[in-house]
Protein backbone atom coordinates (compact mmCIF):
# COMPACT_ATOMS: atom_id res chain seq x y z
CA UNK A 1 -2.53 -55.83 18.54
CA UNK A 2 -0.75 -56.56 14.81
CA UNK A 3 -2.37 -56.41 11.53
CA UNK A 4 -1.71 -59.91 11.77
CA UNK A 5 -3.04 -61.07 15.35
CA UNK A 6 -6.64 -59.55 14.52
CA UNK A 7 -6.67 -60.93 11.30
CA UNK A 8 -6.17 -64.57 13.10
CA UNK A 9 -8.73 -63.55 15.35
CA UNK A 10 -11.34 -62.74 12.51
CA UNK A 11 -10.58 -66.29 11.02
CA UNK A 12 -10.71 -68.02 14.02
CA UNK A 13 -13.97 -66.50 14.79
CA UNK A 14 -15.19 -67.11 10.96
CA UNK A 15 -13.74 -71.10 11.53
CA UNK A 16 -16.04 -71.17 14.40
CA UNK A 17 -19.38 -69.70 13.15
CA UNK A 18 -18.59 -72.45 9.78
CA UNK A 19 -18.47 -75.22 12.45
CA UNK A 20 -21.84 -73.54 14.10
CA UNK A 21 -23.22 -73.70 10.73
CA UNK A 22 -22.44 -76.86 9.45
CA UNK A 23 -24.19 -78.41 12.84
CA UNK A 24 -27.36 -76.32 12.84
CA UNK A 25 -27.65 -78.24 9.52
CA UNK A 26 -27.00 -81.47 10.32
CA UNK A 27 -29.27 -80.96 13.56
CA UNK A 28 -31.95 -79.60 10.64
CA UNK A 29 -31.83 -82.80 8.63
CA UNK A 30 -31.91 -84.70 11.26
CA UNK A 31 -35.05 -83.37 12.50
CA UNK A 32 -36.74 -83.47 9.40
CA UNK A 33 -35.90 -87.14 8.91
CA UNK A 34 -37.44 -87.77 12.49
CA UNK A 35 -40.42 -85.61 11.42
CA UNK A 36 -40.77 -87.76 8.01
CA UNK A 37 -40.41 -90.98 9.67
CA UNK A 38 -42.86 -89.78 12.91
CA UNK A 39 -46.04 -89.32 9.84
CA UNK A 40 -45.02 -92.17 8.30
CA UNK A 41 -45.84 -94.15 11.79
CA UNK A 42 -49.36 -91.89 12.42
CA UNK A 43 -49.99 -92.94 8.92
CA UNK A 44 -49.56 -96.72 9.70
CA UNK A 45 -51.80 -95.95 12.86
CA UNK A 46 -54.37 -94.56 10.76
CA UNK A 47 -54.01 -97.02 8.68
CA UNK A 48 -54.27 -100.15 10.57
CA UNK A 49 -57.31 -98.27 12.69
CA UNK A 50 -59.40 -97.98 9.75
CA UNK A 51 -58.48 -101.46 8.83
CA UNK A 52 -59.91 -102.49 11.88
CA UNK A 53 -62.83 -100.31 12.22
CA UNK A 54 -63.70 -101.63 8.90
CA UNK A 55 -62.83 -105.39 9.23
CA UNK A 56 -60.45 -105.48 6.06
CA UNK A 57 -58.25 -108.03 5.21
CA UNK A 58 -54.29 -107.67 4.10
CA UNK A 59 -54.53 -106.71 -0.18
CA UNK A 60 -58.18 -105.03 0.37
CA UNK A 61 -57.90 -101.44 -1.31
CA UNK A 62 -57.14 -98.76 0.56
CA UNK A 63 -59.08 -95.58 -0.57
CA UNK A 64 -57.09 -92.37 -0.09
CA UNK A 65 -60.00 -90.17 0.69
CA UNK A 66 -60.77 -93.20 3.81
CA UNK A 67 -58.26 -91.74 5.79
CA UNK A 68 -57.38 -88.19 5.41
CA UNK A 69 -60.52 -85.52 4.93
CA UNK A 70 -62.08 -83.78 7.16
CA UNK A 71 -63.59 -85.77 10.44
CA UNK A 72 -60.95 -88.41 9.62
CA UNK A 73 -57.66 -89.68 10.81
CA UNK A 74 -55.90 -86.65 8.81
CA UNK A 75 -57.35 -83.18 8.00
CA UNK A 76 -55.03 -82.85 4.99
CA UNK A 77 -52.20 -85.35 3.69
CA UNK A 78 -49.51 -85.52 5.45
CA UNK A 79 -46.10 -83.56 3.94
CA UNK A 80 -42.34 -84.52 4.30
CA UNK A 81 -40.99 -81.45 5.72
CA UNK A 82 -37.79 -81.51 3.26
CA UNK A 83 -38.77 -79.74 0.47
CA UNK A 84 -37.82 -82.37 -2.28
CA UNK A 85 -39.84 -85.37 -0.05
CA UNK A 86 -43.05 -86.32 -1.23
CA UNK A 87 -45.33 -89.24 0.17
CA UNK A 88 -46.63 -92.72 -1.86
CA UNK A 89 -49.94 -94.12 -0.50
CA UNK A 90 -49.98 -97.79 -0.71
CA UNK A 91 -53.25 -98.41 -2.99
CA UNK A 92 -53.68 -101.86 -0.97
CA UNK A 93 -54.34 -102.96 2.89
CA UNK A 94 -50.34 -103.81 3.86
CA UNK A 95 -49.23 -106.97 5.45
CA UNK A 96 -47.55 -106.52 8.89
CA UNK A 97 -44.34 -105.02 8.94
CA UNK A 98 -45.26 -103.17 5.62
CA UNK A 99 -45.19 -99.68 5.63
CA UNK A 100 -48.81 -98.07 4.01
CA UNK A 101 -47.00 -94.40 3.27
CA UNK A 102 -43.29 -94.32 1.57
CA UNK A 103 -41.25 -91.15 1.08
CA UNK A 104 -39.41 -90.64 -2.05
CA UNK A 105 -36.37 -89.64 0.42
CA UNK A 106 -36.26 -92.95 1.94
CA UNK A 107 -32.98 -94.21 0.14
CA UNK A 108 -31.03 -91.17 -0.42
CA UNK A 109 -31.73 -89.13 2.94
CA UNK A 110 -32.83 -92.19 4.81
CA UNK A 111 -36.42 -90.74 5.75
CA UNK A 112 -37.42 -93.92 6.32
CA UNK A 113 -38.20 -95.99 9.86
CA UNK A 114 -35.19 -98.04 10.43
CA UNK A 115 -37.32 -101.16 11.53
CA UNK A 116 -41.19 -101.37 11.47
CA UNK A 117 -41.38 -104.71 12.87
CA UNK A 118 -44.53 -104.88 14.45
CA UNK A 119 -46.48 -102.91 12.18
């Protein structure tokens, strides 16, 4: 082999670990949005069960410490797992369809359920 075939080698090889690279992240943001938008629905869940266990009404307050402590819904608050992500409790019973827990990330990552009809 030429200088020049293993050097075409060596950047074929490098071109190929890049392209391994660049997926592994995309497949790691794309998990992390999943994760983010998976506690944002067992937060609704919570939600709506202590609604119900407590016969509230849509616009009743919504106490923090109701859901997440220990021997409730949560053990500790729920995290985004990006780093820069960081979860808004609604202060207030939502209407249907309403999300009760909203990511910072939602509009510039997208960490945010695409529909929550239902809800």
């Amino acid at each position: 082999m030429t200088l020049i075939e293993v050097t075409l080698v060596i950047m074929v090889l490098l071109g190929l670990v890049g392209i391994l690279f660049w997926g592994g992240q995309a497949f790691k943001e794309a998990a992390q949005r999943q994760t983010c938008v998976m506690n944002i629905a067992q937060a609704q869940k919570a939600m709506r069960s202590y609604q119900n266990m407590n016969d509230l009404r849509v616009g009743d307050p919504l106490p923090g410490n109701a859901i997440i402590g220990a021997s409730r819904f949560f053990e500790h608050s729920p995290r985004c797992p990006d780093v820069e992500g960081t979860y808004q409790w609604l202060s207030t019973i939502p209407a249907a369809g309403t999300a009760c827990l909203i990511c910072d990330l939602a509009l510039t990552k997208q960490h945010a359920p695409k529909s929550t009809t239902g809800w």
